[in-house]
C-alpha atoms as a PDB file:
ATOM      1  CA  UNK A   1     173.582  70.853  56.746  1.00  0.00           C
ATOM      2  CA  UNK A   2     172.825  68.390  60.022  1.00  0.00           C
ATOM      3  CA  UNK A   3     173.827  71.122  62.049  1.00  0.00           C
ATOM      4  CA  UNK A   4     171.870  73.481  60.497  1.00  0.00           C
ATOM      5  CA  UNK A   5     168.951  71.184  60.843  1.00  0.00           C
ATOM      6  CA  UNK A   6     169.361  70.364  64.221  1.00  0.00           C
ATOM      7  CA  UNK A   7     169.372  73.869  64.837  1.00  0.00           C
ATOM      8  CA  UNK A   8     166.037  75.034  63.521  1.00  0.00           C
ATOM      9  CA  UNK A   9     164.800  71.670  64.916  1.00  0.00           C
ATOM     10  CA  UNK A  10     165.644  72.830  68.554  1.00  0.00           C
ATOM     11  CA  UNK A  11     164.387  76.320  68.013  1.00  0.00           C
ATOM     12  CA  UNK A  12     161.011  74.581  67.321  1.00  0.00           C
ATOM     13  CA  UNK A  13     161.031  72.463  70.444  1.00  0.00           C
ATOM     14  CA  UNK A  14     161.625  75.867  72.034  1.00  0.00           C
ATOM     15  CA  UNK A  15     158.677  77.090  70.877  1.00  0.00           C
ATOM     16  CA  UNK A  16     156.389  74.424  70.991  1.00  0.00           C
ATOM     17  CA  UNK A  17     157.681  74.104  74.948  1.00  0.00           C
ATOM     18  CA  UNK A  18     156.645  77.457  75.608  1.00  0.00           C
ATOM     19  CA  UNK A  19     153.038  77.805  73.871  1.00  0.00           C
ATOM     20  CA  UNK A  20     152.688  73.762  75.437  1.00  0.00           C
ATOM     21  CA  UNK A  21     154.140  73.500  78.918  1.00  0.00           C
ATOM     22  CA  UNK A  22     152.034  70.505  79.798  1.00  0.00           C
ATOM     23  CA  UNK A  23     152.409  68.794  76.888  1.00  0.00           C
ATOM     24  CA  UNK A  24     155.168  65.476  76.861  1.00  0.00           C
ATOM     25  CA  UNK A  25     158.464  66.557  75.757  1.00  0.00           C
ATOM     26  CA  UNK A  26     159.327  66.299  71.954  1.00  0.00           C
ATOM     27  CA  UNK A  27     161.408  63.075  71.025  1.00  0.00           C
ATOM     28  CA  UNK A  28     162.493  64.342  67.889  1.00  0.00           C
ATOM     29  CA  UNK A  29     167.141  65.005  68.133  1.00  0.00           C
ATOM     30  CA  UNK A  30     168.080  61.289  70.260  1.00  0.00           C
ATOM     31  CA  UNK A  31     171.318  61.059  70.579  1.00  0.00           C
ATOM     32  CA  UNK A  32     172.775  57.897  68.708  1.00  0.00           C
ATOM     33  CA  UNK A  33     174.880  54.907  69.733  1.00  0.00           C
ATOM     34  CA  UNK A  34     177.777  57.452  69.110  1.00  0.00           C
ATOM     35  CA  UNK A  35     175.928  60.206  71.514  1.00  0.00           C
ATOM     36  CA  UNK A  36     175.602  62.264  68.451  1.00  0.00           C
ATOM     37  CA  UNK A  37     172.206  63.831  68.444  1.00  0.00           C
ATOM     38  CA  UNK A  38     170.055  63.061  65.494  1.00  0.00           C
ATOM     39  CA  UNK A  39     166.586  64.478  63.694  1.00  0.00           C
ATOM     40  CA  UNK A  40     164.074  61.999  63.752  1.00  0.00           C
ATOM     41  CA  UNK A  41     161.527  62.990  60.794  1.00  0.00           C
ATOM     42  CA  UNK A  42     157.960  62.153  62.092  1.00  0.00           C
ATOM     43  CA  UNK A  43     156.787  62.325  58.790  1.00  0.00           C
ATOM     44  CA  UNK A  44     155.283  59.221  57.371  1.00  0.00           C
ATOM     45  CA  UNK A  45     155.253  59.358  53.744  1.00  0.00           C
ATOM     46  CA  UNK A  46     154.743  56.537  51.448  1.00  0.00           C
ATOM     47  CA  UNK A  47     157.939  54.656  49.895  1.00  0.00           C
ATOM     48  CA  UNK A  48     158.404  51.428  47.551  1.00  0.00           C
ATOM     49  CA  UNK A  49     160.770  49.393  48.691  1.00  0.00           C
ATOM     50  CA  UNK A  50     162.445  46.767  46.965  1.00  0.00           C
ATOM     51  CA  UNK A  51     161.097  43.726  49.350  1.00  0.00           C
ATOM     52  CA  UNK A  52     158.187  43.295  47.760  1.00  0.00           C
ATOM     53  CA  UNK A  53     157.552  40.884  50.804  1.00  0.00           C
ATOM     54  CA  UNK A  54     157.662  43.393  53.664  1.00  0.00           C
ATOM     55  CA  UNK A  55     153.974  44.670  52.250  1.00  0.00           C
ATOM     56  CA  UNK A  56     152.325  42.354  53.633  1.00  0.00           C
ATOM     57  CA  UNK A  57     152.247  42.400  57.740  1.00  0.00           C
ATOM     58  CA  UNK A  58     152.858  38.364  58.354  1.00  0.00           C
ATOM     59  CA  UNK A  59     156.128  38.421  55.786  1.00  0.00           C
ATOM     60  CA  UNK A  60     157.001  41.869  57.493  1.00  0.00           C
ATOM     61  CA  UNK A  61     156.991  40.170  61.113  1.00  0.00           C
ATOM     62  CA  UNK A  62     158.031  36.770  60.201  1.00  0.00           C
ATOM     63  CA  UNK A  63     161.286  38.538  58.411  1.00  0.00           C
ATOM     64  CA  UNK A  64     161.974  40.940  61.789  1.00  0.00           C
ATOM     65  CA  UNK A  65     160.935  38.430  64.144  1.00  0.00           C
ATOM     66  CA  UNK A  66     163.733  35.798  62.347  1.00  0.00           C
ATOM     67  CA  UNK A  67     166.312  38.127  62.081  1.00  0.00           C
ATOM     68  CA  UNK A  68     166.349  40.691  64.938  1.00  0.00           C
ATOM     69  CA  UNK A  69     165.974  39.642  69.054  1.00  0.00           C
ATOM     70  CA  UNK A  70     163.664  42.049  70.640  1.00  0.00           C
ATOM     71  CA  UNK A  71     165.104  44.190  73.589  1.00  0.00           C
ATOM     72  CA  UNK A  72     162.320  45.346  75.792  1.00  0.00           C
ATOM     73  CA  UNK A  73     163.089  49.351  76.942  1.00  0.00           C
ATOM     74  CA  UNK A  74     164.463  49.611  80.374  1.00  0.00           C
ATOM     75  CA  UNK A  75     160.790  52.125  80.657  1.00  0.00           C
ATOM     76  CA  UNK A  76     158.540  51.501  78.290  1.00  0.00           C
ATOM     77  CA  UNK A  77     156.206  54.324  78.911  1.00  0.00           C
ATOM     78  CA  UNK A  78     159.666  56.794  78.667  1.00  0.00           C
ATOM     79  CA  UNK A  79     161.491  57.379  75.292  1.00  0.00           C
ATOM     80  CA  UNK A  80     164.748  55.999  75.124  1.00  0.00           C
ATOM     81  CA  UNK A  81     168.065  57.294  76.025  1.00  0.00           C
ATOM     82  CA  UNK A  82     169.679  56.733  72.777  1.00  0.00           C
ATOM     83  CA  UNK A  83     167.824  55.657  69.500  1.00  0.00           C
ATOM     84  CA  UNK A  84     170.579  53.340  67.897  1.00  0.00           C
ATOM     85  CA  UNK A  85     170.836  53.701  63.826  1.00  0.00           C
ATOM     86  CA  UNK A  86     169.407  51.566  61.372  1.00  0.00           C
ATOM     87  CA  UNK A  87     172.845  50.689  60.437  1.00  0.00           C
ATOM     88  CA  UNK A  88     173.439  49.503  63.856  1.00  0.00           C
ATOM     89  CA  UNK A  89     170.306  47.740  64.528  1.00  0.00           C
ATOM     90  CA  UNK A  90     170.859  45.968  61.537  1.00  0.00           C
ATOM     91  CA  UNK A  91     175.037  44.992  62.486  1.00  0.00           C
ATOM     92  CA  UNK A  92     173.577  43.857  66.099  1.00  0.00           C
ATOM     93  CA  UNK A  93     170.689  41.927  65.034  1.00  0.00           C
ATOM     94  CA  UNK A  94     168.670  43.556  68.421  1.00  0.00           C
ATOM     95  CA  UNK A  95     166.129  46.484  68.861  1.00  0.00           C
END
């Protein structure tokens, strides 16, 4: 099914490439930590979470800001090279 995916995914980049030339390139298949490329959904669609904490923005920032270290991008006006997994953000504690 990822495959599958990832296929009509690049077929749309193709398009939109063509009918926008000037436009900034799509970020939407990253590869992963693994160098696997990946779709990542750009839809933002509401979802309840258990952490009833996270609502609110100071909780949200005090939890991230105690448990992960921030890692500045190499360019931080260029996408990355590879967009690590939750999983792995998560394992390392950085992002």
């Amino acid at each position: 099914k990822e495959e599958l995916c990832l296929e009509y995914v690049e077929n749309f980049v193709r398009q939109f490439e063509a009918l926008f030339p000037e436009r900034a390139k799509l970020f939407v298949t990253p590869r992963n930590e693994c160098g696997i490329a990946k779709f990542v959904c750009t839809t933002v669609r509401p979802t309840q979470l258990p952490f009833k904490a996270l609502y609110k923005a100071s909780s949200a920032a005090a939890f991230f800001s105690h448990y992960l270290t921030y890692e500045p991008l190499a360019n931080p006006t260029e996408p990355p090279d590879v967009l690590p997994s939750p999983s792995f953000t998560l394992e390392h504690q950085i992002g």
